[in-house]
Protein backbone atom coordinates (compact mmCIF):
# COMPACT_ATOMS: atom_id res chain seq x y z
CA UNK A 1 0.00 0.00 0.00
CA UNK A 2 1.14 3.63 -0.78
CA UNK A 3 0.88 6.23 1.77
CA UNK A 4 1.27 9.76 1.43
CA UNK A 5 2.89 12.26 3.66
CA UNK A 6 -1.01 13.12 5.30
CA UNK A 7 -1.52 8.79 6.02
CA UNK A 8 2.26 8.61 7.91
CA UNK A 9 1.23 11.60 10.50
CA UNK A 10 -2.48 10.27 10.72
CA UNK A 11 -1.06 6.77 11.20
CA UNK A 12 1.90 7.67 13.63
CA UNK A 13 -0.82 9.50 15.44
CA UNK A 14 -3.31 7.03 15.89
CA UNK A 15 -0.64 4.39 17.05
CA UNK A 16 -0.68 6.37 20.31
CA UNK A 17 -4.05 8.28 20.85
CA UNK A 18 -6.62 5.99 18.35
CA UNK A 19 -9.00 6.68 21.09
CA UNK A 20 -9.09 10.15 20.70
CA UNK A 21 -12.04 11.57 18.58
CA UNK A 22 -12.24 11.88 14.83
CA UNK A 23 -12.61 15.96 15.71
CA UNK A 24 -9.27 15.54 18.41
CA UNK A 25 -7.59 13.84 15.76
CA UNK A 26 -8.09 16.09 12.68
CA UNK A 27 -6.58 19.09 15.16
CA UNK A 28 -3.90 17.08 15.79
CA UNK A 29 -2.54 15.82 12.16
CA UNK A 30 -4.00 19.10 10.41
CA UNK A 31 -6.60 17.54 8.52
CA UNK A 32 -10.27 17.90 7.96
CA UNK A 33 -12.51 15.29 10.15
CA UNK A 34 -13.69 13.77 6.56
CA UNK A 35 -10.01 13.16 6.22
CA UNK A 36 -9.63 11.36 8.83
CA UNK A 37 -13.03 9.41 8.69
CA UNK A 38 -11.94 8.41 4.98
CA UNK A 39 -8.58 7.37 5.90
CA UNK A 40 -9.42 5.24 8.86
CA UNK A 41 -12.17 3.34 7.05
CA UNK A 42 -10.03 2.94 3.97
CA UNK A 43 -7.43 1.38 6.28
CA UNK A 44 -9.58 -1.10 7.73
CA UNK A 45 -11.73 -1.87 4.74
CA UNK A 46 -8.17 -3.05 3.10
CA UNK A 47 -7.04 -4.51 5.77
CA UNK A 48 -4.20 -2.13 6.71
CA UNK A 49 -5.37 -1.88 10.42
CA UNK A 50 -6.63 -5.14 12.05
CA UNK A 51 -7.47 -3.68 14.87
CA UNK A 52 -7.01 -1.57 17.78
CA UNK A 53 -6.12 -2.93 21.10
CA UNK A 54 -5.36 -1.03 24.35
CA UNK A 55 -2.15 -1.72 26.82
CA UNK A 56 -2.37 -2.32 30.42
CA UNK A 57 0.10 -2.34 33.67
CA UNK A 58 -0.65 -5.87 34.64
CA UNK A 59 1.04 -6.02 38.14
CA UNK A 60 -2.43 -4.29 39.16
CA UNK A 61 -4.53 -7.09 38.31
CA UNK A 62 -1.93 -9.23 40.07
CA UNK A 63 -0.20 -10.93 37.05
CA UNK A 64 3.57 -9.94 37.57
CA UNK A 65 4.94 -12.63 35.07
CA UNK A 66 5.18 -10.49 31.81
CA UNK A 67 6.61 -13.80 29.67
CA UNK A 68 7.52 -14.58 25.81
CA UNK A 69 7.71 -18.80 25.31
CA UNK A 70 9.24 -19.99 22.52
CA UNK A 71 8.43 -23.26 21.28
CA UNK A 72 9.53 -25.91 18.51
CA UNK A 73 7.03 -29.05 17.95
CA UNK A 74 8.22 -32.66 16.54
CA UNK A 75 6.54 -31.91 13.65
CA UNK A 76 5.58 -28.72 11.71
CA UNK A 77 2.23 -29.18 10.92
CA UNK A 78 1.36 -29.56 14.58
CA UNK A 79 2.12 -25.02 14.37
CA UNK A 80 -1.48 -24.78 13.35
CA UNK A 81 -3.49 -27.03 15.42
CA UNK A 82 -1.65 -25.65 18.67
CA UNK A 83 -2.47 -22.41 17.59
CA UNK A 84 -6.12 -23.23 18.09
CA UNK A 85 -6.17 -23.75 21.43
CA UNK A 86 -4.82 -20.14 21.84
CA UNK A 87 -7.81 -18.43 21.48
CA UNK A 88 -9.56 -17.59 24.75
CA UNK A 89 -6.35 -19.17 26.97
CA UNK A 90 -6.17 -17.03 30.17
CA UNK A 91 -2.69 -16.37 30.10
CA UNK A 92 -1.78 -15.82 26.16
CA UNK A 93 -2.10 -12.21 25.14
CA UNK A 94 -1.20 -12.88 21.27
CA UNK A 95 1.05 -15.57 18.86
CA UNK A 96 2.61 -16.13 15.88
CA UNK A 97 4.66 -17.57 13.62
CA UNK A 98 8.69 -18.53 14.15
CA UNK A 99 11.00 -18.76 10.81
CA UNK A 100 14.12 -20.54 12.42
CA UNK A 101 14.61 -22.73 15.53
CA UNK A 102 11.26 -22.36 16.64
CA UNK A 103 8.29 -22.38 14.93
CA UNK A 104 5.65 -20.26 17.73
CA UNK A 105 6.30 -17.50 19.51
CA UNK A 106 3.53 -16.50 22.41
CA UNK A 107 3.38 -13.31 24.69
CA UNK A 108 1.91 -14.58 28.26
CA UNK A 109 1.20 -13.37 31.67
CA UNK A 110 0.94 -15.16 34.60
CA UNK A 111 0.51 -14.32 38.72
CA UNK A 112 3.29 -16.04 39.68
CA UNK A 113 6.49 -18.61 39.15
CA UNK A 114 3.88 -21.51 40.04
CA UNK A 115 1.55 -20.45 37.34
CA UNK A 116 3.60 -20.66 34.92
CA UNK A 117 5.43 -23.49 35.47
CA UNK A 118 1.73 -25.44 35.11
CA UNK A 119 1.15 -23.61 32.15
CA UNK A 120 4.32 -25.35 30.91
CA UNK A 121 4.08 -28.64 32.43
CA UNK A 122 0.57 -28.47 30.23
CA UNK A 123 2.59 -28.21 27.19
CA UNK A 124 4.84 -31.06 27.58
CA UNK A 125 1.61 -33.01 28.04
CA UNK A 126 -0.12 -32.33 24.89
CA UNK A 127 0.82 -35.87 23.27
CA UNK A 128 -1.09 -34.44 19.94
CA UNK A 129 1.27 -31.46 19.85
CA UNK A 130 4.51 -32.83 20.93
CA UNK A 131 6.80 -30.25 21.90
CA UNK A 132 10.43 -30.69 20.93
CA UNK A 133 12.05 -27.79 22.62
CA UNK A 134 10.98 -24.24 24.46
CA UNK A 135 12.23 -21.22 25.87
CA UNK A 136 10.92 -18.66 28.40
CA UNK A 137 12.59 -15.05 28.10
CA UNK A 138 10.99 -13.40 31.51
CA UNK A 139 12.43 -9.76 31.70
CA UNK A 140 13.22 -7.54 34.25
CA UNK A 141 12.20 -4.47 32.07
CA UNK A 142 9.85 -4.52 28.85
CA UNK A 143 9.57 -1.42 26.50
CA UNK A 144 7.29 -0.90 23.89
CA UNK A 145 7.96 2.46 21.09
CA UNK A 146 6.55 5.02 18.73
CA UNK A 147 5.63 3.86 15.33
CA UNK A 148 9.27 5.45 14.67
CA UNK A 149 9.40 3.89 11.33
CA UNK A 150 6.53 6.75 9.92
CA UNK A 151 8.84 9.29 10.49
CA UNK A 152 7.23 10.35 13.62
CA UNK A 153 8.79 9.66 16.87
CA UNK A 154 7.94 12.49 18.97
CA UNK A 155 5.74 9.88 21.13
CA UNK A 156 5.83 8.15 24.69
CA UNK A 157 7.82 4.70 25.21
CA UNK A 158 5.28 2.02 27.26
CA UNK A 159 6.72 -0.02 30.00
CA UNK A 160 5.07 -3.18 29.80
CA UNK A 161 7.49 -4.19 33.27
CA UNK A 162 7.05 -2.33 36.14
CA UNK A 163 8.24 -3.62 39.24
CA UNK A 164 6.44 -1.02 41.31
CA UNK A 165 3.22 -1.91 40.52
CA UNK A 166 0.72 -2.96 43.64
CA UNK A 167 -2.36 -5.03 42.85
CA UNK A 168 -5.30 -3.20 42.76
CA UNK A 169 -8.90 -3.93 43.36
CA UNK A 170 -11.68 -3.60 40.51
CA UNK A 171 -15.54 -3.53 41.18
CA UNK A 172 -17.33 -5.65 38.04
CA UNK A 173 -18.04 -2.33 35.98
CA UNK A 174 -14.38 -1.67 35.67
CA UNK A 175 -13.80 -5.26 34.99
CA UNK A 176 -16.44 -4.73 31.85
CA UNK A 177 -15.29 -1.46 31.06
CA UNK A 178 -11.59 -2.93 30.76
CA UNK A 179 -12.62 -6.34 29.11
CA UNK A 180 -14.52 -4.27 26.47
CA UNK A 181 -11.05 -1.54 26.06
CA UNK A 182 -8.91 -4.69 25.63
CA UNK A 183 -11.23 -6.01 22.29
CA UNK A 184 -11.79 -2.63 21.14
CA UNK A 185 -9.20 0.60 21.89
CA UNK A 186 -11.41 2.35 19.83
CA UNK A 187 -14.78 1.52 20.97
CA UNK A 188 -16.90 4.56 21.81
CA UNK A 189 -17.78 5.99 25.13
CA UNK A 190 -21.53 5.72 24.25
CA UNK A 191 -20.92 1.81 23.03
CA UNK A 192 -18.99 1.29 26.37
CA UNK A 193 -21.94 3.05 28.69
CA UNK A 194 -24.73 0.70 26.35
CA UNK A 195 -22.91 -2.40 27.26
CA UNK A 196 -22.14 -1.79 31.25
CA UNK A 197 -25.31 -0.65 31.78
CA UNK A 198 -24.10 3.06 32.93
CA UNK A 199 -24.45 6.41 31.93
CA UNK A 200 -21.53 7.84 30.00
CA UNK A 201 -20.47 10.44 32.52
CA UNK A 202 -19.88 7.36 35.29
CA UNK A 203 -18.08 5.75 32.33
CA UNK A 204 -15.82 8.69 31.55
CA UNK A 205 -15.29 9.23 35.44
CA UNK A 206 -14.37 5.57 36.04
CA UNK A 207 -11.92 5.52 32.85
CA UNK A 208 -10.17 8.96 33.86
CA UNK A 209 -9.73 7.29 37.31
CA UNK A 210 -8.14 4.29 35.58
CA UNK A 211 -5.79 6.23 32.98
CA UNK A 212 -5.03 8.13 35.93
CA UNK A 213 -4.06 5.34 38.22
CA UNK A 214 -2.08 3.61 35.26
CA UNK A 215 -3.82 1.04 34.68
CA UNK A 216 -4.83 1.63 31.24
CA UNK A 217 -0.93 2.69 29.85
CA UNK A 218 -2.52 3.76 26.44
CA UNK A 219 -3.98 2.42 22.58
CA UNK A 220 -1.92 0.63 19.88
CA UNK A 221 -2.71 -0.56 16.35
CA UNK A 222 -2.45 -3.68 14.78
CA UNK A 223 -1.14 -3.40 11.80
CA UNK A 224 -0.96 -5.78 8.66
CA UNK A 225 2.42 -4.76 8.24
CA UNK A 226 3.11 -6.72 4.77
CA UNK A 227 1.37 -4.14 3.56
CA UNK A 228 3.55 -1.71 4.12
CA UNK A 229 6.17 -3.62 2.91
CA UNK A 230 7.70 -4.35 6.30
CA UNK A 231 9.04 -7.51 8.31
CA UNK A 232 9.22 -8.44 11.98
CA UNK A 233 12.55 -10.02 13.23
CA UNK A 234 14.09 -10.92 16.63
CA UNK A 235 17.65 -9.90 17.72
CA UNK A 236 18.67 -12.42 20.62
CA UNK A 237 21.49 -10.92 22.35
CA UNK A 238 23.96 -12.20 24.89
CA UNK A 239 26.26 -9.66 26.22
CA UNK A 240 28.58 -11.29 28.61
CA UNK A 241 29.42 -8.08 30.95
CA UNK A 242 25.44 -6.74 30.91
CA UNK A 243 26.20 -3.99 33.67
CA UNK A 244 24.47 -1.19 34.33
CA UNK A 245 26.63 1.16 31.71
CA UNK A 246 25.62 -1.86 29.08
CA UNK A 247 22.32 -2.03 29.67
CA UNK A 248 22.29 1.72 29.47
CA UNK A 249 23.68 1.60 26.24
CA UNK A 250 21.10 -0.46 24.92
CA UNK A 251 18.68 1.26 25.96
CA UNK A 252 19.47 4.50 23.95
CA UNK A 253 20.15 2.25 21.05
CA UNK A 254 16.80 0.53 21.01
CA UNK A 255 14.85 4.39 22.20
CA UNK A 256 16.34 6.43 19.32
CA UNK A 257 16.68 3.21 16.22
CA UNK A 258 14.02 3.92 13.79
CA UNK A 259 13.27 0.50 12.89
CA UNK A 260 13.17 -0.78 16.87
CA UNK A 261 9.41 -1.22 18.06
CA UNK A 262 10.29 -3.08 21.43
CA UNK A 263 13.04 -4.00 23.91
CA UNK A 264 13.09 -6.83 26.46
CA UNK A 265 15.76 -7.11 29.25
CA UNK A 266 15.94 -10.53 30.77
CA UNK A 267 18.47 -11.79 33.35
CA UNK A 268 19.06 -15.12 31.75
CA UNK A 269 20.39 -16.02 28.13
CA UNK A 270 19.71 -14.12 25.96
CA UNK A 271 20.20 -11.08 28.27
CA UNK A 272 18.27 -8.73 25.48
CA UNK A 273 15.92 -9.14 22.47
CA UNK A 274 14.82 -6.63 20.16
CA UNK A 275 12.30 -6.73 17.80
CA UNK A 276 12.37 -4.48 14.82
CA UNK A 277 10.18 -3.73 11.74
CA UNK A 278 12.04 -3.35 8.68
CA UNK A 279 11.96 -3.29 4.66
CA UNK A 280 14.97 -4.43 3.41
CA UNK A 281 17.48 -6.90 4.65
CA UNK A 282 20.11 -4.92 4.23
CA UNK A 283 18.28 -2.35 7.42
CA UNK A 284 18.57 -5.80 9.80
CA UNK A 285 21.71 -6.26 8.84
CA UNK A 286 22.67 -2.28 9.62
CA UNK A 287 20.83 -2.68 13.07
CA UNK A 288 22.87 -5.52 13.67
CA UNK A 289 26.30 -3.61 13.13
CA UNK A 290 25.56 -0.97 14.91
CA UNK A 291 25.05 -3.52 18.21
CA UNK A 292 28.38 -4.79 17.40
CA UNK A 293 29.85 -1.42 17.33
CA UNK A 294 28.13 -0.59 20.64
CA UNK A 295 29.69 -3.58 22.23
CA UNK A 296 33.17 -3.85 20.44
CA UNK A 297 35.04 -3.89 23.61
CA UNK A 298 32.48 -6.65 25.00
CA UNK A 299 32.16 -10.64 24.20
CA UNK A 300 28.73 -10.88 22.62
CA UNK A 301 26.75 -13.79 21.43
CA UNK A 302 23.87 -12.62 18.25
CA UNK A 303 20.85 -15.18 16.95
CA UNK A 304 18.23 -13.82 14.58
CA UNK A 305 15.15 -14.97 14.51
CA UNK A 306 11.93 -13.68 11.78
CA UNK A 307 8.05 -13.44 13.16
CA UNK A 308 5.17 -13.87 11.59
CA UNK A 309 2.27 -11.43 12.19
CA UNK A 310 0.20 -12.02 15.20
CA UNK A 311 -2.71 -14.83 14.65
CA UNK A 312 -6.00 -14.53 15.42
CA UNK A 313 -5.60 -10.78 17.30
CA UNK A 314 -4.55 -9.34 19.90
CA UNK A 315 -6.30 -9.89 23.53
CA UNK A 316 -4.55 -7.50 26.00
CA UNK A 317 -6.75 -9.02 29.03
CA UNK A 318 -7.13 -12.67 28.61
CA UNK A 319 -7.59 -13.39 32.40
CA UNK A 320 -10.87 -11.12 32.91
């Protein structure tokens, strides 16, 4: 798909505030609200956007295991039927495809150690779906960033990993309100006060209370990024000295790279995987130089790894 100058800003935009309204957002990217109505319908009638999905601090609801398993079956065609038992799991946020050593990829989030170590044991169960081989990456510190590669990058970072965060307590309308957020970012405040059962002003109080609290971190889009011509890919990197100074360094690297859309920090091997969005493979292969140069006094250990796009969508809240 070919996007002017007018669809980057509008897009860039909406990555961060696609809650905002059609009015809010015209102001915003300088265009007219039948712009902005054509554009976004345009985008999802082709597919462009598959959705819109909204981000949450999950220590609140008392899941502090923000995980990524990695898993290789005995045989390939066992990818797909695994896959099915995804949707509605109470732990699995989103999947997808693996082009290398593993073949599935799934974000997770658990309460605690125990928790996931059942959801695991579950795995190595399924006889149907043998499992060959895994890998849990749990981080320390998660970062999620600015649709940098549309040229706009004035926006905030997310951090999916906050160690700070106390559980909090949610009456059943919040729980509703935040179930329907998680299937919809976009979803009206009228829509929202039909299904609860409340009037939109107690809706719009309870949501400013939860935005303010941090529960609700902010809106994302997902994208069908083949058709902008762009690929996901892992970097799994191992530095051997990851000190503070190192991880510092990585840090800035991954914050001000135009093709970086996340960082993970983990304190097992790999110590740090990036995922990036990018064209051309001659971009991975630039990202990948500058890392070396960043660490060229350091022993480090590189594996690359290319995603497919998420599966059957996105669901930020699995658990409620």
């Amino acid at each position: 798909m070919k996007l002017t100058e007018a669809d980057y800003k509008l897009l860039s935009y909406l990555y961060h505030h696609s809650r905002e309204s059609v009015s809010k957002i015209a102001k915003a990217t300088e265009l007219t609200r039948e712009q902005v109505e054509y554009r976004l319908k345009k985008y999802t009638d082709e597919g462009l956007i598959r959705g819109f999905f909204s981000l949450f601090d999950y220590g609140k609801f008392g899941y502090d295991y923000f995980v990524t398993v990695l898993l290789k079956f005995e045989k390939h065609s066992s990818t797909a039927k695994f896959s099915k038992g995804l949707v509605k799991h109470k732990n699995v946020i989103s999947w997808g495809k693996v082009f290398g050593k593993y073949d599935l990829f799934m974000n997770c989030v658990f309460k605690d150690e125990k928790e996931l170590s059942d959801f695991i044991s579950e795995l190595l169960k399924d006889k149907e779906n043998s499992v060959s081989d895994y890998f849990v990456v749990k981080p320390y510190f998660a970062e999620l960033y600015p649709l940098k590669f549309v040229r706009y990058k004035d926006r905030d970072n997310y951090g999916l990993v906050d160690e700070k965060s106390k559980v909090r307590k949610f009456d059943e309308n919040e729980k509703k309100i935040l179930k329907i957020l998680a299937n919809d970012g976009r979803v009206r405040l009228i829509d929202i006060a039909g299904k609860v059962g409340l009037s939109s002003e107690l809706v719009l109080y309870k949501l400013k209370k939860l935005y303010g609290n941090k529960v609700i971190l902010g809106s994302r889009i997902q994208f069908d990024m083949s058709k902008l011509g762009y690929y996901f890919s892992l970097i799994l990197l191992n530095v051997r000295n990851f000190d503070e100074a190192n991880r510092e360094k990585i840090k800035k690297f991954a914050r001000q790279s135009e093709h970086v859309n996340s960082l993970i920090l983990s304190l097992a091997r790999p110590n740090c995987i990036i995922q990036l969005f990018h064209r051309e493979e001659s971009e991975l292969r630039k990202s990948i130089e500058k890392i070396r140069e960043l660490f060229s006094k350091e022993f480090v250990d590189i594996d690359i790894m290319l995603l497919g796009e998420d599966e059957e969508g996105i669901d930020t809240l699995p658990f409620l």
